[in-house]
C-alpha atoms as a PDB file:
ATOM      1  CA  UNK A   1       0.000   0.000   0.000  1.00  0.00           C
ATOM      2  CA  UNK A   2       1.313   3.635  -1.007  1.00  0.00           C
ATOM      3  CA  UNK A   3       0.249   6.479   1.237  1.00  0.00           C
ATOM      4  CA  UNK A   4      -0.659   9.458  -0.551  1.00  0.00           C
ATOM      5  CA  UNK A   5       2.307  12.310  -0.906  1.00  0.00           C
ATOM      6  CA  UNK A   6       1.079  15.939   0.293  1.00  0.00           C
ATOM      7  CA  UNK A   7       1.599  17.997  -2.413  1.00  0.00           C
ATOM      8  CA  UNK A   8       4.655  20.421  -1.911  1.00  0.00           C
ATOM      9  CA  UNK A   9       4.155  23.809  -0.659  1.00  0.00           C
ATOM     10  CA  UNK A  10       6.670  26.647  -0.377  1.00  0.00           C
ATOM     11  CA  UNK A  11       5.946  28.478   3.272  1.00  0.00           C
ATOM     12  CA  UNK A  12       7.353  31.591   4.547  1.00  0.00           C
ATOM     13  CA  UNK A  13       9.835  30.199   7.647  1.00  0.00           C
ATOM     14  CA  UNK A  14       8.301  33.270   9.670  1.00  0.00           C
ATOM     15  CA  UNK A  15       4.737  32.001   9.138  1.00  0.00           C
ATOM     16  CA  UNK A  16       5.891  28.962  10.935  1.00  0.00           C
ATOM     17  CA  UNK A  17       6.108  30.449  14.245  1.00  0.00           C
ATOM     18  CA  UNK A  18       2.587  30.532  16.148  1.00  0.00           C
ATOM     19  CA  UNK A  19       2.113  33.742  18.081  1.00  0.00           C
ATOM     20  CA  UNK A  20       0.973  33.459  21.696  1.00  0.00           C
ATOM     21  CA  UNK A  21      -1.615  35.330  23.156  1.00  0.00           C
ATOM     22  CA  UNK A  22       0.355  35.271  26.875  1.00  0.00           C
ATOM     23  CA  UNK A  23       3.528  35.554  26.969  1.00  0.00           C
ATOM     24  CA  UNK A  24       5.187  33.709  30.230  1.00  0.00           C
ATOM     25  CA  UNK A  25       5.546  35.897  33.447  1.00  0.00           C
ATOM     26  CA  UNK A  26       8.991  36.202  33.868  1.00  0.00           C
ATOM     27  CA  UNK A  27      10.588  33.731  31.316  1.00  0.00           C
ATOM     28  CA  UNK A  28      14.096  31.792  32.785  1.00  0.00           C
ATOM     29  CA  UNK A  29      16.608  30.505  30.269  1.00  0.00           C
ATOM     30  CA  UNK A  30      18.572  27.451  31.673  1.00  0.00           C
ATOM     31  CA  UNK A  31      22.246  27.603  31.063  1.00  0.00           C
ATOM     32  CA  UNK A  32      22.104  24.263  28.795  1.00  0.00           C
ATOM     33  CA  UNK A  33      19.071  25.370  26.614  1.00  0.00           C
ATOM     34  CA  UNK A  34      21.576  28.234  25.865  1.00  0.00           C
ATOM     35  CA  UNK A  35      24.340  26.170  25.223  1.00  0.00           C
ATOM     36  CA  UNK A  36      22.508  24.227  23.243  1.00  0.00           C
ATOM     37  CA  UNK A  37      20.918  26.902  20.888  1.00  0.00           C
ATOM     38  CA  UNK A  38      24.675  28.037  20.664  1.00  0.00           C
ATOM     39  CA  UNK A  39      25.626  24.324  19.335  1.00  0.00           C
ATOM     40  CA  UNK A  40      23.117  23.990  16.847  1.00  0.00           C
ATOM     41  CA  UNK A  41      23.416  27.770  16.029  1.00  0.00           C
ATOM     42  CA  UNK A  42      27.192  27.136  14.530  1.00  0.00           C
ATOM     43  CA  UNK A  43      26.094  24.197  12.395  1.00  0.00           C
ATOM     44  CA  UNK A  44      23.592  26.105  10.991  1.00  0.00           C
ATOM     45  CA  UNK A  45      25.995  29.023  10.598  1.00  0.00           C
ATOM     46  CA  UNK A  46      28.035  26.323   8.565  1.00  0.00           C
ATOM     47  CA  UNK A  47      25.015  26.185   5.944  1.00  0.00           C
ATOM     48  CA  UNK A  48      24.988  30.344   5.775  1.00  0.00           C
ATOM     49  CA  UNK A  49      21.802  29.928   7.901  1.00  0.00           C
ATOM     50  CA  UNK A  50      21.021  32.336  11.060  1.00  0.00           C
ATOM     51  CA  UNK A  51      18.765  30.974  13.661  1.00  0.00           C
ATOM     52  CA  UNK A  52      17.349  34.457  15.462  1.00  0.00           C
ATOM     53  CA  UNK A  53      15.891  34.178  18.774  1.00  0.00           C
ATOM     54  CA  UNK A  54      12.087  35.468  17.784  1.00  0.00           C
ATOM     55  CA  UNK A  55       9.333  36.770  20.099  1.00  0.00           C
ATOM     56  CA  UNK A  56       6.790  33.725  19.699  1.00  0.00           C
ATOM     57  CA  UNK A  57       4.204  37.286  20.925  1.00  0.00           C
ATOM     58  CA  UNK A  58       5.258  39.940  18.430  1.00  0.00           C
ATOM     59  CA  UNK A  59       6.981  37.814  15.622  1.00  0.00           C
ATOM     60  CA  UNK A  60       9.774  40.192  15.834  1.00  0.00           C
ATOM     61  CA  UNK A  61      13.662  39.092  16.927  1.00  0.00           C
ATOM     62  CA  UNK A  62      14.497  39.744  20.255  1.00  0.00           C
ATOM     63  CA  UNK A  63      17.473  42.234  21.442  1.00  0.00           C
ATOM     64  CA  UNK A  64      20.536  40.176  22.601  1.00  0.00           C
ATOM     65  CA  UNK A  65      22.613  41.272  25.715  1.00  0.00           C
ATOM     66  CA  UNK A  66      25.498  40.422  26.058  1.00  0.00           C
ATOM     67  CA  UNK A  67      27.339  40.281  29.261  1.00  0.00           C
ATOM     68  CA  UNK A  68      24.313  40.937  31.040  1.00  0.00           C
ATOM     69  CA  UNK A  69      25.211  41.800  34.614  1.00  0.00           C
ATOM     70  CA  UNK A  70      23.410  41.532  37.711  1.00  0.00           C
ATOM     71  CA  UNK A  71      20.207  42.222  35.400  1.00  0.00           C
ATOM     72  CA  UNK A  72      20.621  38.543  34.272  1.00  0.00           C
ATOM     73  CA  UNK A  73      18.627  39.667  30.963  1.00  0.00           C
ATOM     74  CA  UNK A  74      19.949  37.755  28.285  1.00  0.00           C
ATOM     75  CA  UNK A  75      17.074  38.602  25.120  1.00  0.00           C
ATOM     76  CA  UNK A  76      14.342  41.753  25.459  1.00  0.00           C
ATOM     77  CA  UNK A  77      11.329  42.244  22.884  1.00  0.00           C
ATOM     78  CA  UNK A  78      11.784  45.587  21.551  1.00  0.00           C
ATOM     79  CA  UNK A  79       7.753  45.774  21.135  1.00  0.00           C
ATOM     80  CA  UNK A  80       6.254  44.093  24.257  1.00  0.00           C
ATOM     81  CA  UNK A  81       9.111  44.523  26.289  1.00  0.00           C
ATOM     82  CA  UNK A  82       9.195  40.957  27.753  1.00  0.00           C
ATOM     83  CA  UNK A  83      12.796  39.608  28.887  1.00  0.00           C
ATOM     84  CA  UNK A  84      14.275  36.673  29.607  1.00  0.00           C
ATOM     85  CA  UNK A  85      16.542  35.516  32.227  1.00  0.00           C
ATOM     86  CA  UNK A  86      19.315  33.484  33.444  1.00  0.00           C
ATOM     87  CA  UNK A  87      17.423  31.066  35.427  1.00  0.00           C
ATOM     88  CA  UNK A  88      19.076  31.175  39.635  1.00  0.00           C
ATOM     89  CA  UNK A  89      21.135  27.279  38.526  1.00  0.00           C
ATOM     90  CA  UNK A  90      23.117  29.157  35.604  1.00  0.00           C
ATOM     91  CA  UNK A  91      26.381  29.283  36.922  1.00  0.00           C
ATOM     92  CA  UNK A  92      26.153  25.395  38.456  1.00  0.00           C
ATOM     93  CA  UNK A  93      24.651  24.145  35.341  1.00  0.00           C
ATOM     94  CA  UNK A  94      27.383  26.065  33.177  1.00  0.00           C
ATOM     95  CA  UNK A  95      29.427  24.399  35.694  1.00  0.00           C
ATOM     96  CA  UNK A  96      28.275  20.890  35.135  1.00  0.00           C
ATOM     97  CA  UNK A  97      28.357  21.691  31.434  1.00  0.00           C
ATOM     98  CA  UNK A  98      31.940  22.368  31.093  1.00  0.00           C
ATOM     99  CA  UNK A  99      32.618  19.067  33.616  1.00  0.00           C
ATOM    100  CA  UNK A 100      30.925  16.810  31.013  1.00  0.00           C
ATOM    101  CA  UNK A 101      31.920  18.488  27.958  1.00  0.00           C
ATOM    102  CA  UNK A 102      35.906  18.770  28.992  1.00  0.00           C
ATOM    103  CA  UNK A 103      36.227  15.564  31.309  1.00  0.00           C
ATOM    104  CA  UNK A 104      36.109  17.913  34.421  1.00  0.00           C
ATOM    105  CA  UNK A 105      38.882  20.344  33.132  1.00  0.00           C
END
């Protein structure tokens, strides 16, 4: 038995992303889900493809900050003004990271 092929469609990548109609109170970014995106980020980089960190809310890329301080704000929406932050296990899971990704160096 052959199941039937959907016919191919070309779809704006933007259109992909489903906006919310609540964003999270005070969103938390783990240490490894930022490591993570950084991973994947350079393969894609490999493939001259950016991957953007979007506002799932306003469909519009977030503001990075880099080094962010004691304000632990590491993306801001330019439109609705939510930001996220380091989550309070950062620094042991960036900890932990390094142990399993060096062999404890």
């Amino acid at each position: 038995m052959t199941l039937p092929m959907s016919t191919p469609k070309e779809v704006n990548g933007i259109d992909t992303i489903f906006p919310l109609t609540k964003m999270p109170d005070n969103p938390k970014l783990s240490y490894n889900t930022v490591a993570k995106q950084t991973i994947l980020s350079k393969e894609w980089i490999n493939q001259s493809i950016a991957m953007l960190p979007f506002c799932m809310k306003d469909k519009v890329p977030l503001i990075w900050h880099t080094n962010p301080g004691s304000s632990l704000v590491l993306f801001s929406c330019p439109i609705c003004g939510t930001v996220w932050k380091r989550d309070r296990k950062w620094n042991e899971d960036k900890a932990q990271f390094y142990k399993e990704a060096y062999g404890g160096k």
